[in-house]
ModelCIF file with pLDDT and N, C-alpha, C, O atoms, coordinates in Angstrom:
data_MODEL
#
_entry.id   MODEL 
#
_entity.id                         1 
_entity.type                       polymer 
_entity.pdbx_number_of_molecules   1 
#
_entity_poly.entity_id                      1 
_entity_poly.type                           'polypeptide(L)' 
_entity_poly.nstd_linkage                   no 
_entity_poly.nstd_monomer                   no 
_entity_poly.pdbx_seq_one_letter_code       
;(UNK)(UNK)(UNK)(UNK)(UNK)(UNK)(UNK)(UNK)(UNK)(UNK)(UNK)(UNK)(UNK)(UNK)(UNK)(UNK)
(UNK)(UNK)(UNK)(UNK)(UNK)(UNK)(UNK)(UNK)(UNK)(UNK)(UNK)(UNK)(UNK)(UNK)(UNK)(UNK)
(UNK)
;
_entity_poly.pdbx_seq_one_letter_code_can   XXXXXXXXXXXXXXXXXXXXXXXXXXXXXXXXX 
_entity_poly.pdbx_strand_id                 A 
#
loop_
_entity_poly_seq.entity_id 
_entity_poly_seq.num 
_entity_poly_seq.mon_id 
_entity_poly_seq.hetero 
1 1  UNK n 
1 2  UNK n 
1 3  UNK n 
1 4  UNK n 
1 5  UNK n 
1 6  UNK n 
1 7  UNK n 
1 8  UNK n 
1 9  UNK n 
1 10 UNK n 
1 11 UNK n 
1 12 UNK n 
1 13 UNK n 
1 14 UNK n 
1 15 UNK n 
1 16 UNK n 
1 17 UNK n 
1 18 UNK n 
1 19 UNK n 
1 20 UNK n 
1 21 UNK n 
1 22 UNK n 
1 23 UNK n 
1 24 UNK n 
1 25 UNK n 
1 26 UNK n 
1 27 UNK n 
1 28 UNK n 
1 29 UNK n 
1 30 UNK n 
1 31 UNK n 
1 32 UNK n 
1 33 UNK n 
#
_struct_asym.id          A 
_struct_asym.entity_id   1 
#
loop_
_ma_qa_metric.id 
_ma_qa_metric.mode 
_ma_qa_metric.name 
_ma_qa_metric.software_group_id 
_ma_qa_metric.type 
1 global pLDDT . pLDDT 
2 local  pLDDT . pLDDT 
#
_ma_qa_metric_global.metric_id      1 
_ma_qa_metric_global.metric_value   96.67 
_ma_qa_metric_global.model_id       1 
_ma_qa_metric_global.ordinal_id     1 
#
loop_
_ma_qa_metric_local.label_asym_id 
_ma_qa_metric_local.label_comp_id 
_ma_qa_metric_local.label_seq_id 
_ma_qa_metric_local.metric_id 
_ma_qa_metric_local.metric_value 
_ma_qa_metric_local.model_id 
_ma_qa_metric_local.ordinal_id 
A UNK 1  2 98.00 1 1  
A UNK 2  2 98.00 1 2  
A UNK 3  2 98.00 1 3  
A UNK 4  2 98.00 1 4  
A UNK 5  2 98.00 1 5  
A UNK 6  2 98.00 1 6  
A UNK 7  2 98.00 1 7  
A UNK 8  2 97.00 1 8  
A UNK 9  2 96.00 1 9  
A UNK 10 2 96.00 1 10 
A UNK 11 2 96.00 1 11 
A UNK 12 2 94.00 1 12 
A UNK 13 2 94.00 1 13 
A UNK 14 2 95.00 1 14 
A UNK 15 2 91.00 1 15 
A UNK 16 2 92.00 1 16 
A UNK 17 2 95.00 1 17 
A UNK 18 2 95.00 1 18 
A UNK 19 2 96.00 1 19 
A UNK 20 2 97.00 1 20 
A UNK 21 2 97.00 1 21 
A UNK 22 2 97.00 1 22 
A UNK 23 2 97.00 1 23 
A UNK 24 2 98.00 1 24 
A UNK 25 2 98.00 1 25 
A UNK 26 2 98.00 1 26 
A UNK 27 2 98.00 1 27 
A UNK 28 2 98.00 1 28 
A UNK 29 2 98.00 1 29 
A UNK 30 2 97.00 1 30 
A UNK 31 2 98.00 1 31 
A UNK 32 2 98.00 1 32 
A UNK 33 2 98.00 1 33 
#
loop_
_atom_site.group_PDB 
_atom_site.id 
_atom_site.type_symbol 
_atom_site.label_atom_id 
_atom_site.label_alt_id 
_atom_site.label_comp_id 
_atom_site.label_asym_id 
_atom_site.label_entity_id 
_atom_site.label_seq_id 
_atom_site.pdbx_PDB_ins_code 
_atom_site.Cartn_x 
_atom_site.Cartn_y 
_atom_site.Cartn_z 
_atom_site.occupancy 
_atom_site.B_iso_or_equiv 
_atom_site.pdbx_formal_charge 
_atom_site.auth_seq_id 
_atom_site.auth_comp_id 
_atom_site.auth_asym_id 
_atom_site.auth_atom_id 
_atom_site.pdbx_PDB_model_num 
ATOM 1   N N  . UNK A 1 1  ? 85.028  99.713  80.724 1.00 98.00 ? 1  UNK A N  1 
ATOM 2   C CA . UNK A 1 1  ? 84.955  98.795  81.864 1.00 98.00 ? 1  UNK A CA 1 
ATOM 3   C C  . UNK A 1 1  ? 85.727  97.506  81.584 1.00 98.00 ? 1  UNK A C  1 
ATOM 4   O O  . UNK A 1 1  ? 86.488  96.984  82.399 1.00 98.00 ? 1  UNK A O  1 
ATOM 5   N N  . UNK A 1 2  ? 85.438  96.991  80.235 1.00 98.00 ? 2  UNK A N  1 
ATOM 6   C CA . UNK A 1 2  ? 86.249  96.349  80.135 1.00 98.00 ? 2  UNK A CA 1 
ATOM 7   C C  . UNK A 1 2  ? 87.920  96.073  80.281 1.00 98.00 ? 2  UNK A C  1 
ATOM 8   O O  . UNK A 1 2  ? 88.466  95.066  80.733 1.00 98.00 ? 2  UNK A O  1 
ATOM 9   N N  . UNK A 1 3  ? 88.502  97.223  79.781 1.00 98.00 ? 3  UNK A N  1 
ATOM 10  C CA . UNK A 1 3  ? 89.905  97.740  80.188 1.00 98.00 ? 3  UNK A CA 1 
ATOM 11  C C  . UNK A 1 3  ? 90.310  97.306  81.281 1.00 98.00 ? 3  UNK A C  1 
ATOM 12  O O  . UNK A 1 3  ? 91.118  96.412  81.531 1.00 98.00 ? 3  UNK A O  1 
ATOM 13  N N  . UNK A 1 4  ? 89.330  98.413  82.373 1.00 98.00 ? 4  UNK A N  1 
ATOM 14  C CA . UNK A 1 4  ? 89.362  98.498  83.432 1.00 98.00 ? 4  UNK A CA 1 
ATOM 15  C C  . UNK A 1 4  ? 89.984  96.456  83.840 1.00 98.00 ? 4  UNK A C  1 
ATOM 16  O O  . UNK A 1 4  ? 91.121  96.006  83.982 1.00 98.00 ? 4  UNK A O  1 
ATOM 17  N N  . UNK A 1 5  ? 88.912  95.910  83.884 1.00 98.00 ? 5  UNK A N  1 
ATOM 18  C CA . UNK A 1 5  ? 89.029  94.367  84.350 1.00 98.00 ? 5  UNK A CA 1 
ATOM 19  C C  . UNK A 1 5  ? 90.144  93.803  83.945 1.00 98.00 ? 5  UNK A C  1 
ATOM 20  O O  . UNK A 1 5  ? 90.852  93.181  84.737 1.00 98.00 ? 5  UNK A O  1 
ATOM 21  N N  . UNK A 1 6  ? 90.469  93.949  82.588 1.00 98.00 ? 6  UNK A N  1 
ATOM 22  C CA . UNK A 1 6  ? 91.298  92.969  81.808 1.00 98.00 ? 6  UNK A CA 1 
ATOM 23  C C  . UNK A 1 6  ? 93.201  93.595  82.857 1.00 98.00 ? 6  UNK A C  1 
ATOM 24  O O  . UNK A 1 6  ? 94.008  92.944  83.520 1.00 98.00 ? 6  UNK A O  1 
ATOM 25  N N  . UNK A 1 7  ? 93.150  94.751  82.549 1.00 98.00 ? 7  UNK A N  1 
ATOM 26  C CA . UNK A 1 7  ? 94.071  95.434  83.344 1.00 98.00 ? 7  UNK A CA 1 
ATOM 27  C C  . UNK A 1 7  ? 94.864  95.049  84.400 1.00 98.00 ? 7  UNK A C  1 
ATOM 28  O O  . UNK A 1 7  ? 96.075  94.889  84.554 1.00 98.00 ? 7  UNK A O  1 
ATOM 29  N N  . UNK A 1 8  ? 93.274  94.873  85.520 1.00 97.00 ? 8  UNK A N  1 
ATOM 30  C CA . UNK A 1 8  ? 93.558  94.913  86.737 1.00 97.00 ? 8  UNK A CA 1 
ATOM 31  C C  . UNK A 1 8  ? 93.675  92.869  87.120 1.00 97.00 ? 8  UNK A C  1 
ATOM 32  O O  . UNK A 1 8  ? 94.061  92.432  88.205 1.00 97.00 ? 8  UNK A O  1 
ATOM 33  N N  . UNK A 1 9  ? 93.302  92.107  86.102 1.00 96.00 ? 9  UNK A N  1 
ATOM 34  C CA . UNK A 1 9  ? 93.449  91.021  86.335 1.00 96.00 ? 9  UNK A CA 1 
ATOM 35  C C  . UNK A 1 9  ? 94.994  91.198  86.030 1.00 96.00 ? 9  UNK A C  1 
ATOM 36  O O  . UNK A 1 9  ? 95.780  91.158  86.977 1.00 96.00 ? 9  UNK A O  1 
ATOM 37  N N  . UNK A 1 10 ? 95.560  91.438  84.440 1.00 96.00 ? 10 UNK A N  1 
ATOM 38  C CA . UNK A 1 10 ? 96.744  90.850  83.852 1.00 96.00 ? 10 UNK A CA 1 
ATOM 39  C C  . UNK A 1 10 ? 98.092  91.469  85.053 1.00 96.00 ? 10 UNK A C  1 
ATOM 40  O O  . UNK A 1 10 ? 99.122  90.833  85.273 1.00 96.00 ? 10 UNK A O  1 
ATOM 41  N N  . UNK A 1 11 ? 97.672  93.112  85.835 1.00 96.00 ? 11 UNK A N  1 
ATOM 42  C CA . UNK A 1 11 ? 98.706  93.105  86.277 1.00 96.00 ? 11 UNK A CA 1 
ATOM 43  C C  . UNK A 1 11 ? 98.742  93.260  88.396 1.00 96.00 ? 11 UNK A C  1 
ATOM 44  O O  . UNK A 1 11 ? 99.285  94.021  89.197 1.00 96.00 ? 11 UNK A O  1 
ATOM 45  N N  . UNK A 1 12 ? 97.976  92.247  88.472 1.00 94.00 ? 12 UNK A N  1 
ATOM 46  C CA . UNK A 1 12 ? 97.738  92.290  89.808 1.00 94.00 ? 12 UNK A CA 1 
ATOM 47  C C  . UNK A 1 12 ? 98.407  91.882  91.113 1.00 94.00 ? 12 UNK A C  1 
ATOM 48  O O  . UNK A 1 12 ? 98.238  91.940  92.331 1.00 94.00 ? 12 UNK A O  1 
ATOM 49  N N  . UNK A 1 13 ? 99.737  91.187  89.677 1.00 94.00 ? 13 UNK A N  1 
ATOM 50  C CA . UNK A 1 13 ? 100.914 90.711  90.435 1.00 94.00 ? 13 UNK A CA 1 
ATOM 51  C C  . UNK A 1 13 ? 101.968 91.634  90.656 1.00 94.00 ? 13 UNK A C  1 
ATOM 52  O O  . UNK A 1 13 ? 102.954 91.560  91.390 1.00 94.00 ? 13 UNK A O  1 
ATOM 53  N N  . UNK A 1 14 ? 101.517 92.643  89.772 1.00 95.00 ? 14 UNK A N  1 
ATOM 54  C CA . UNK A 1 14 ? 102.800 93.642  89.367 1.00 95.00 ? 14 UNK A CA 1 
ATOM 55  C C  . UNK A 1 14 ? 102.694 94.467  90.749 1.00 95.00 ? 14 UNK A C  1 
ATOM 56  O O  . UNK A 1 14 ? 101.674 94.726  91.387 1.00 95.00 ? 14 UNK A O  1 
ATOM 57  N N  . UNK A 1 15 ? 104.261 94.866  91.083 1.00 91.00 ? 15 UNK A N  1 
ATOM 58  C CA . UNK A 1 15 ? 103.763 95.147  92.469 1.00 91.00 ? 15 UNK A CA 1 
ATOM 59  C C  . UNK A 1 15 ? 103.926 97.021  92.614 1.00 91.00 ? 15 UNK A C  1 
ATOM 60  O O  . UNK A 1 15 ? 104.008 97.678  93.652 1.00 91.00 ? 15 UNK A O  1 
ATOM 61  N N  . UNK A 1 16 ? 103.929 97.370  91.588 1.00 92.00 ? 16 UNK A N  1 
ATOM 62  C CA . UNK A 1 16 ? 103.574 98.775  91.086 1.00 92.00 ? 16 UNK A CA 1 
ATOM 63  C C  . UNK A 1 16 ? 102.377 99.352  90.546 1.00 92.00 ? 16 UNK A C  1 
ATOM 64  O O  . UNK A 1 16 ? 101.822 100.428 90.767 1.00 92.00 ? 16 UNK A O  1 
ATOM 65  N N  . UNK A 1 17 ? 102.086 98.326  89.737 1.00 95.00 ? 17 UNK A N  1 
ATOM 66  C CA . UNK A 1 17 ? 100.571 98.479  89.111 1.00 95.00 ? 17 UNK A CA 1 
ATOM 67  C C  . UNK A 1 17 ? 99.602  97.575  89.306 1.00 95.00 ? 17 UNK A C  1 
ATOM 68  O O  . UNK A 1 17 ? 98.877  97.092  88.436 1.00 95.00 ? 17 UNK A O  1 
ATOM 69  N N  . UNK A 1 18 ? 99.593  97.282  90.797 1.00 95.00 ? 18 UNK A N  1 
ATOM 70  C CA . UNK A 1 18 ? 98.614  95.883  91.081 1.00 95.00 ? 18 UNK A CA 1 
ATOM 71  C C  . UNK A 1 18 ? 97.214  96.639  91.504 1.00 95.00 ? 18 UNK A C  1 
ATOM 72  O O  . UNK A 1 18 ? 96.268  95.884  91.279 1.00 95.00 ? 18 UNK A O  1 
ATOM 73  N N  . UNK A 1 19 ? 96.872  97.682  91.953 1.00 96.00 ? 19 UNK A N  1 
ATOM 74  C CA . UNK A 1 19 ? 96.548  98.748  92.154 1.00 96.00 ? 19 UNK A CA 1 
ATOM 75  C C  . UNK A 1 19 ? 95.520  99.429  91.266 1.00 96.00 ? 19 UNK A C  1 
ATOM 76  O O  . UNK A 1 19 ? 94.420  99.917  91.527 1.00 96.00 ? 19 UNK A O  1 
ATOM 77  N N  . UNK A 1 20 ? 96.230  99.311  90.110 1.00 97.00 ? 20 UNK A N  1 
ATOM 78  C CA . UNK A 1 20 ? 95.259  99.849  88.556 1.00 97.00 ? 20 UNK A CA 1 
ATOM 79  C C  . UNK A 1 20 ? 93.692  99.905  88.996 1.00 97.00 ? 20 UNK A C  1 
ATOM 80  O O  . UNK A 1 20 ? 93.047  100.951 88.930 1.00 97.00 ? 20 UNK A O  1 
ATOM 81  N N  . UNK A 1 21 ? 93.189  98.763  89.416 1.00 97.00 ? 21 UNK A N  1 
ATOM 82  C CA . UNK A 1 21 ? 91.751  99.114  89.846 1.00 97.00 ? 21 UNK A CA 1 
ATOM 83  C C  . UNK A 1 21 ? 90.822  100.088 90.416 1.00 97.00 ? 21 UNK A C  1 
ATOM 84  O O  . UNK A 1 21 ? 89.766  100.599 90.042 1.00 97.00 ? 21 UNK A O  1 
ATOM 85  N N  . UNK A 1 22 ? 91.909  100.209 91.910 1.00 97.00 ? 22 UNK A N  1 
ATOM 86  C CA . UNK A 1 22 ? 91.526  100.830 92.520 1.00 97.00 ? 22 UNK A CA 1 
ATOM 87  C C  . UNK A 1 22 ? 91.308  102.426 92.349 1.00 97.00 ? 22 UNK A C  1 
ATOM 88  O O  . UNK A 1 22 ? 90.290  103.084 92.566 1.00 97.00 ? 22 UNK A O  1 
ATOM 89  N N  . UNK A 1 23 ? 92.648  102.864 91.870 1.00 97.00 ? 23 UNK A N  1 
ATOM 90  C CA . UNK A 1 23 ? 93.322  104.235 91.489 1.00 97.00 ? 23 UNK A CA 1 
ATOM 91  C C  . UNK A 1 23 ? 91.696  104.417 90.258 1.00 97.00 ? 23 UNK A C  1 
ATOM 92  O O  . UNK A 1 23 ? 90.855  105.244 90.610 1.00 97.00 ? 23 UNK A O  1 
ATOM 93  N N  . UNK A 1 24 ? 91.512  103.837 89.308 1.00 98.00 ? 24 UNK A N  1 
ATOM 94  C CA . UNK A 1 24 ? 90.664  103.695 88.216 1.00 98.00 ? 24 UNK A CA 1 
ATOM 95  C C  . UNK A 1 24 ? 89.303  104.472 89.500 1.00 98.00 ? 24 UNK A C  1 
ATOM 96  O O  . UNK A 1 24 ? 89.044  105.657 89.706 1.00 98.00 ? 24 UNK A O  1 
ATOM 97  N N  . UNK A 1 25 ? 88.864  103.554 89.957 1.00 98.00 ? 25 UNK A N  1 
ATOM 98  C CA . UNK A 1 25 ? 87.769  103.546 90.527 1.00 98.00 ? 25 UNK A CA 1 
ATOM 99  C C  . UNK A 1 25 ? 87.865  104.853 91.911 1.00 98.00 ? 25 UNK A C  1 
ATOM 100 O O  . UNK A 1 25 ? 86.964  105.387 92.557 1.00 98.00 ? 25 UNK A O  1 
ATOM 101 N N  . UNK A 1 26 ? 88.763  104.953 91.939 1.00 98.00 ? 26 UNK A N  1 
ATOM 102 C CA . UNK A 1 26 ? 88.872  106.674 92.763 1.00 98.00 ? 26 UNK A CA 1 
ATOM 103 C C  . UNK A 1 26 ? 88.765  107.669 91.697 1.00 98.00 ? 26 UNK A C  1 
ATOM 104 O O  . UNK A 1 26 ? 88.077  108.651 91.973 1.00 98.00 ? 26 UNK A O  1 
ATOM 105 N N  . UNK A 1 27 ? 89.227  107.629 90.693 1.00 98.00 ? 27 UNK A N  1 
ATOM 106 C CA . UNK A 1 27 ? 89.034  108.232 89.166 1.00 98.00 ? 27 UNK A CA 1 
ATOM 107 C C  . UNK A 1 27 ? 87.732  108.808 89.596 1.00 98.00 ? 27 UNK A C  1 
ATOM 108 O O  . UNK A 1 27 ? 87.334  109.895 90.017 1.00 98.00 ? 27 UNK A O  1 
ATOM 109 N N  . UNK A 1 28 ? 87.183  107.532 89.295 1.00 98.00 ? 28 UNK A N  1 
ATOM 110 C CA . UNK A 1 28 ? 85.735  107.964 88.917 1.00 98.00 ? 28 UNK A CA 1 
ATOM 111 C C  . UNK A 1 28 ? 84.698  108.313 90.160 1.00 98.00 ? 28 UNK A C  1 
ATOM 112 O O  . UNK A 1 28 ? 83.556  108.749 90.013 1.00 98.00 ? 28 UNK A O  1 
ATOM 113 N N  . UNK A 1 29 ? 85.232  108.076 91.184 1.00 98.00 ? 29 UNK A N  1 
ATOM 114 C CA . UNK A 1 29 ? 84.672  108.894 92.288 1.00 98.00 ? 29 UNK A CA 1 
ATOM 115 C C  . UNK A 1 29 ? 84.576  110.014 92.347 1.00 98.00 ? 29 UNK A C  1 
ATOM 116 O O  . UNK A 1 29 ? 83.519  110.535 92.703 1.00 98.00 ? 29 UNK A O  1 
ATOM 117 N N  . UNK A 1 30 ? 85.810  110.819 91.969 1.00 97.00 ? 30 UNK A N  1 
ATOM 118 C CA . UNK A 1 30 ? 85.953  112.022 92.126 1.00 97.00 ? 30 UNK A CA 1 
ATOM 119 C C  . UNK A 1 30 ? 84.804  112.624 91.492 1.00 97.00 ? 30 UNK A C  1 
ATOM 120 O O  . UNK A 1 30 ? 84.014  113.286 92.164 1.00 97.00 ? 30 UNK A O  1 
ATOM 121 N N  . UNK A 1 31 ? 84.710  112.519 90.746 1.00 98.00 ? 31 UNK A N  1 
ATOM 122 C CA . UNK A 1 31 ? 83.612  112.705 89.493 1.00 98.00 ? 31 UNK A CA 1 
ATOM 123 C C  . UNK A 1 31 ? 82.233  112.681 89.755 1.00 98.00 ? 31 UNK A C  1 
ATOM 124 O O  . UNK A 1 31 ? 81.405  113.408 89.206 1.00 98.00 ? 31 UNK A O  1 
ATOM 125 N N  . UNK A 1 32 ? 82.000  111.798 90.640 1.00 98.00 ? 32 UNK A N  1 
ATOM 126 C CA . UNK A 1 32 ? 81.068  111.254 90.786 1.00 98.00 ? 32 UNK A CA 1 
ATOM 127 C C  . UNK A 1 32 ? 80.588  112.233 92.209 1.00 98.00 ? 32 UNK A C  1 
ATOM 128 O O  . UNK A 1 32 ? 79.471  112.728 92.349 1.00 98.00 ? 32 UNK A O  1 
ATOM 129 N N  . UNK A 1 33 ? 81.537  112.332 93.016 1.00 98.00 ? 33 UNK A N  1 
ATOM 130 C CA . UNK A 1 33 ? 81.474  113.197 93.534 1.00 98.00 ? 33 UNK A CA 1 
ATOM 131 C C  . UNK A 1 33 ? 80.574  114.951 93.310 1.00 98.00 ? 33 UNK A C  1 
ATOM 132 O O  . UNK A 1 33 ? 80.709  115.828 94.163 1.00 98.00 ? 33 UNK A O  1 
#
């Protein structure tokens, strides 16, 4: 989880990987699913 945060703060500008969060957290939906 931590990852997760540090990640999605450092590249939230990046306008390719600003995203990281989200994609992460559909991850784990699926799953969850």
């Amino acid at each position: 989880a931590q990852i997760c945060k540090c990640l999605a703060n450092e590249l939230k500008t990046h306008h390719t990987f600003n995203n990281f969060r989200t994609l992460f957290l559909n991850k784990c939906k699926s799953a969850y699913d």
